[in-house]
N, C-alpha and C. Protein backbone atom coordinates (compact mmCIF):
# COMPACT_ATOMS: atom_id res chain seq x y z
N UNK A 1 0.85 -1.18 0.00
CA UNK A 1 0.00 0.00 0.00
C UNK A 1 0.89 1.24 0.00
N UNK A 2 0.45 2.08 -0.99
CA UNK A 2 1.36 3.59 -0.55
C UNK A 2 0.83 4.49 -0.57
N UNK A 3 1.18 5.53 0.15
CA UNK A 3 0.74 7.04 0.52
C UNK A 3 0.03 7.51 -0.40
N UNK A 4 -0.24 7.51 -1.48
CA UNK A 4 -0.49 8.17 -2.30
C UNK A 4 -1.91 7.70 -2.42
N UNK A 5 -2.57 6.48 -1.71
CA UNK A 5 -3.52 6.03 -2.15
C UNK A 5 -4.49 6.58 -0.45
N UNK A 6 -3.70 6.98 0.27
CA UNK A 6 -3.93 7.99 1.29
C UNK A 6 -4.47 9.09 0.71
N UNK A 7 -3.57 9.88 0.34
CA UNK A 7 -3.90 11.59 -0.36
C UNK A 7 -4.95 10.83 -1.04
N UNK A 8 -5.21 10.53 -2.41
CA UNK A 8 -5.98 10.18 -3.24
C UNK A 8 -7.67 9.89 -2.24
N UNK A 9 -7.58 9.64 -1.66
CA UNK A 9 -9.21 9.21 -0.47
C UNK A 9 -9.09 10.33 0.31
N UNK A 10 -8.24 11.26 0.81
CA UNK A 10 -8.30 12.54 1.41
C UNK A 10 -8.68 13.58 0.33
N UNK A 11 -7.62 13.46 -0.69
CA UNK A 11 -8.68 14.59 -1.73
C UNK A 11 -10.09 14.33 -1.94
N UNK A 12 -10.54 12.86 -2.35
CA UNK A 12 -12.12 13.10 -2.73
C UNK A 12 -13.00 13.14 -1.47
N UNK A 13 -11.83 12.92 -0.25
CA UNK A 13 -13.07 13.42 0.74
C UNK A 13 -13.43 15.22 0.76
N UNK A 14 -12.13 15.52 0.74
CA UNK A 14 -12.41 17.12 0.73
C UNK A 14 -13.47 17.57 -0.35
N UNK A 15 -13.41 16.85 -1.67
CA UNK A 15 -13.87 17.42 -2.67
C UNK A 15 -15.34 17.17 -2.90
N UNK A 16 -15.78 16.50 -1.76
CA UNK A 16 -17.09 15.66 -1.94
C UNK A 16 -17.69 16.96 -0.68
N UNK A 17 -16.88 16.78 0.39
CA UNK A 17 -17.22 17.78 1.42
C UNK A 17 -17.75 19.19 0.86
N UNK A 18 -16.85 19.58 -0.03
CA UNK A 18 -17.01 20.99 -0.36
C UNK A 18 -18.22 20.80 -1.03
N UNK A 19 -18.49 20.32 -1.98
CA UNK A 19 -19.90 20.19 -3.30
C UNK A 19 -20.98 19.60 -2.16
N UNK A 20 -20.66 19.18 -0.88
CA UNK A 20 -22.12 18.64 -0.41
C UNK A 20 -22.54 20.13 0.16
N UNK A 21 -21.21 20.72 1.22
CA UNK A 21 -21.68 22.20 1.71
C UNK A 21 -22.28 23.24 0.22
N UNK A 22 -21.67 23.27 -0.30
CA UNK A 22 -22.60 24.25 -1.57
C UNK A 22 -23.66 24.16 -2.17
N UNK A 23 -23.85 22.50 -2.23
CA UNK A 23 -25.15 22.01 -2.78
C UNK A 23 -26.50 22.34 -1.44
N UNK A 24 -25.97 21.56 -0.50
CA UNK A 24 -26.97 21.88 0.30
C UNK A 24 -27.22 23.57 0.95
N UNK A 25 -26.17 24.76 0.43
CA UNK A 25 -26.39 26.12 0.74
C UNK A 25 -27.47 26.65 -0.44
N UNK A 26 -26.93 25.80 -1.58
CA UNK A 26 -28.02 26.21 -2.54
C UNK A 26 -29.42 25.57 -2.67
N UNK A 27 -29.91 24.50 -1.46
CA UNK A 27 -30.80 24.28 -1.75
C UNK A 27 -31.37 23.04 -2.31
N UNK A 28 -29.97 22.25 -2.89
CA UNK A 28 -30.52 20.87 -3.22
C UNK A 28 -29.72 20.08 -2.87
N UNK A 29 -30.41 19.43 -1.28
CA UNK A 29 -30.12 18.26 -0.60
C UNK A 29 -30.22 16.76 -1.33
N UNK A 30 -30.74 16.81 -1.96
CA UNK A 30 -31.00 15.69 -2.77
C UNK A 30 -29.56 15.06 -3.58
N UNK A 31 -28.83 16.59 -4.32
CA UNK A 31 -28.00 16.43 -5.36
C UNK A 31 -26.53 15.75 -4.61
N UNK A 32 -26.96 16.83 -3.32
CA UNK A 32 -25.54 16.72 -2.13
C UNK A 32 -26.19 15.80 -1.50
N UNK A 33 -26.44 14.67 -1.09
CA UNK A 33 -26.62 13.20 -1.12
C UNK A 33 -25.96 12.43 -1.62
N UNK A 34 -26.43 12.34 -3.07
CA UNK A 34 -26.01 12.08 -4.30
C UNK A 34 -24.56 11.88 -4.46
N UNK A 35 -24.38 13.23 -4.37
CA UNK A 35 -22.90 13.22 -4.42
C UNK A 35 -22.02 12.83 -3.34
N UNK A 36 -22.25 13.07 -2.14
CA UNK A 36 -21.87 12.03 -0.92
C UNK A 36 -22.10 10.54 -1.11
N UNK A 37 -23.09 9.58 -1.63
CA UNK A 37 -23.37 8.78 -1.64
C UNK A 37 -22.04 8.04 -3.24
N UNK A 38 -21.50 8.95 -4.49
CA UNK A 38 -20.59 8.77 -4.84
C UNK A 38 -19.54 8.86 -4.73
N UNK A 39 -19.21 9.51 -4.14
CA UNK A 39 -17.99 9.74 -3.17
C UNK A 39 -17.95 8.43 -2.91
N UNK A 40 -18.70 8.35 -1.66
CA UNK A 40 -18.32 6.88 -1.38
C UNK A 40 -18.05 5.73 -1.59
N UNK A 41 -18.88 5.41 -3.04
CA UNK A 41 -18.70 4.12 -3.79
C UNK A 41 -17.44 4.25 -4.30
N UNK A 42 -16.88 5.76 -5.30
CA UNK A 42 -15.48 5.70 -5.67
C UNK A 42 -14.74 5.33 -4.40
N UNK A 43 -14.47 5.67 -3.56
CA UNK A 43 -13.19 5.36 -2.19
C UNK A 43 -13.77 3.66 -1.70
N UNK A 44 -14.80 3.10 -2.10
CA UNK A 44 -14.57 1.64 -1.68
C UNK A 44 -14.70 1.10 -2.95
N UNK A 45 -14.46 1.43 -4.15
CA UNK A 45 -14.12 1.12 -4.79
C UNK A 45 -12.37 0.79 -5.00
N UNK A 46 -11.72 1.62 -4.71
CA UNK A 46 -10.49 1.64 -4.74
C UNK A 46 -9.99 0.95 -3.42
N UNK A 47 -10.83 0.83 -2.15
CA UNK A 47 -9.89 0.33 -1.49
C UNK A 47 -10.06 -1.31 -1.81
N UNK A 48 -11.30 -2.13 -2.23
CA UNK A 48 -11.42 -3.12 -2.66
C UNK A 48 -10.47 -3.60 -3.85
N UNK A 49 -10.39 -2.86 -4.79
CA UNK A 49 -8.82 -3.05 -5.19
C UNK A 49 -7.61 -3.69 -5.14
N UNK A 50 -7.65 -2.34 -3.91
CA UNK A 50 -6.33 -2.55 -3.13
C UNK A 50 -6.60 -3.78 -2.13
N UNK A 51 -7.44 -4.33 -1.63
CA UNK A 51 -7.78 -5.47 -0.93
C UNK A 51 -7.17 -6.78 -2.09
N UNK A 52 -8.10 -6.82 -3.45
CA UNK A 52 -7.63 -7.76 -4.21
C UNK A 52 -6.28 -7.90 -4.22
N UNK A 53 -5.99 -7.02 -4.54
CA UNK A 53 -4.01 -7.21 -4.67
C UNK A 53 -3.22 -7.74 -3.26
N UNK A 54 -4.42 -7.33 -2.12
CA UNK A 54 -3.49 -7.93 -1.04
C UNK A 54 -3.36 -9.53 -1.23
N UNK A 55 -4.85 -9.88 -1.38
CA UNK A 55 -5.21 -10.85 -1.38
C UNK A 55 -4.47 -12.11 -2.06
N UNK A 56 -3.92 -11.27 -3.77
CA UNK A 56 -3.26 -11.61 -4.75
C UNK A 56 -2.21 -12.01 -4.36
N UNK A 57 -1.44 -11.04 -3.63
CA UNK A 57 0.07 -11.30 -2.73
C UNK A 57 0.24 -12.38 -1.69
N UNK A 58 -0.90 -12.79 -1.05
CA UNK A 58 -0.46 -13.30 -0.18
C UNK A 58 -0.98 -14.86 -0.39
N UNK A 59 -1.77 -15.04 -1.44
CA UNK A 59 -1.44 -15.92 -2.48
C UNK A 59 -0.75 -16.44 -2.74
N UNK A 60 0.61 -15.52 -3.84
CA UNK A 60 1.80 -16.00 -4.09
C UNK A 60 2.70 -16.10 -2.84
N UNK A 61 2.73 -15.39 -1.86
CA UNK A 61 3.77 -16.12 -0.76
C UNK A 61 3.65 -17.16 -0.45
N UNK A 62 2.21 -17.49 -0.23
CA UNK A 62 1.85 -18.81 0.59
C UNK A 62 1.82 -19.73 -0.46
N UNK A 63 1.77 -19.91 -1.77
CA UNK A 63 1.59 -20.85 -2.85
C UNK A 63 0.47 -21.41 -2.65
N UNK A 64 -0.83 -20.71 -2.91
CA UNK A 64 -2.32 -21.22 -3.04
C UNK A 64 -2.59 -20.89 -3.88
């Protein structure tokens, strides 16, 4: 695992944060949901991923 896959889930948290506060200042809670609710699928998307590959690895150590 490396850092970068840190930053990468810290930026789209920020970036999800910001569009939910604006959406819901302007009025549509619905959209800023929405967009919280994608947020989220992208970041467990990627960490499932990164799960496979663990998974992958420890695979080949163990020879299964």
């Amino acid at each position: 695992m490396d850092v970068d896959l840190i930053f990468k889930i810290a930026a789209i948290g920020i970036i999800v944060a910001v569009l939910n506060q604006v959406l819901i200042r302007s009025g549509r809670e619905e959209q800023a949901m929405m967009t919280t609710l994608a947020g989220l699928i992208v970041v467990l998307m990627m960490i499932v991923y990164e799960i496979s590959n663990l998974f992958t690895v420890v695979k080949s150590v163990f020879g299964l």
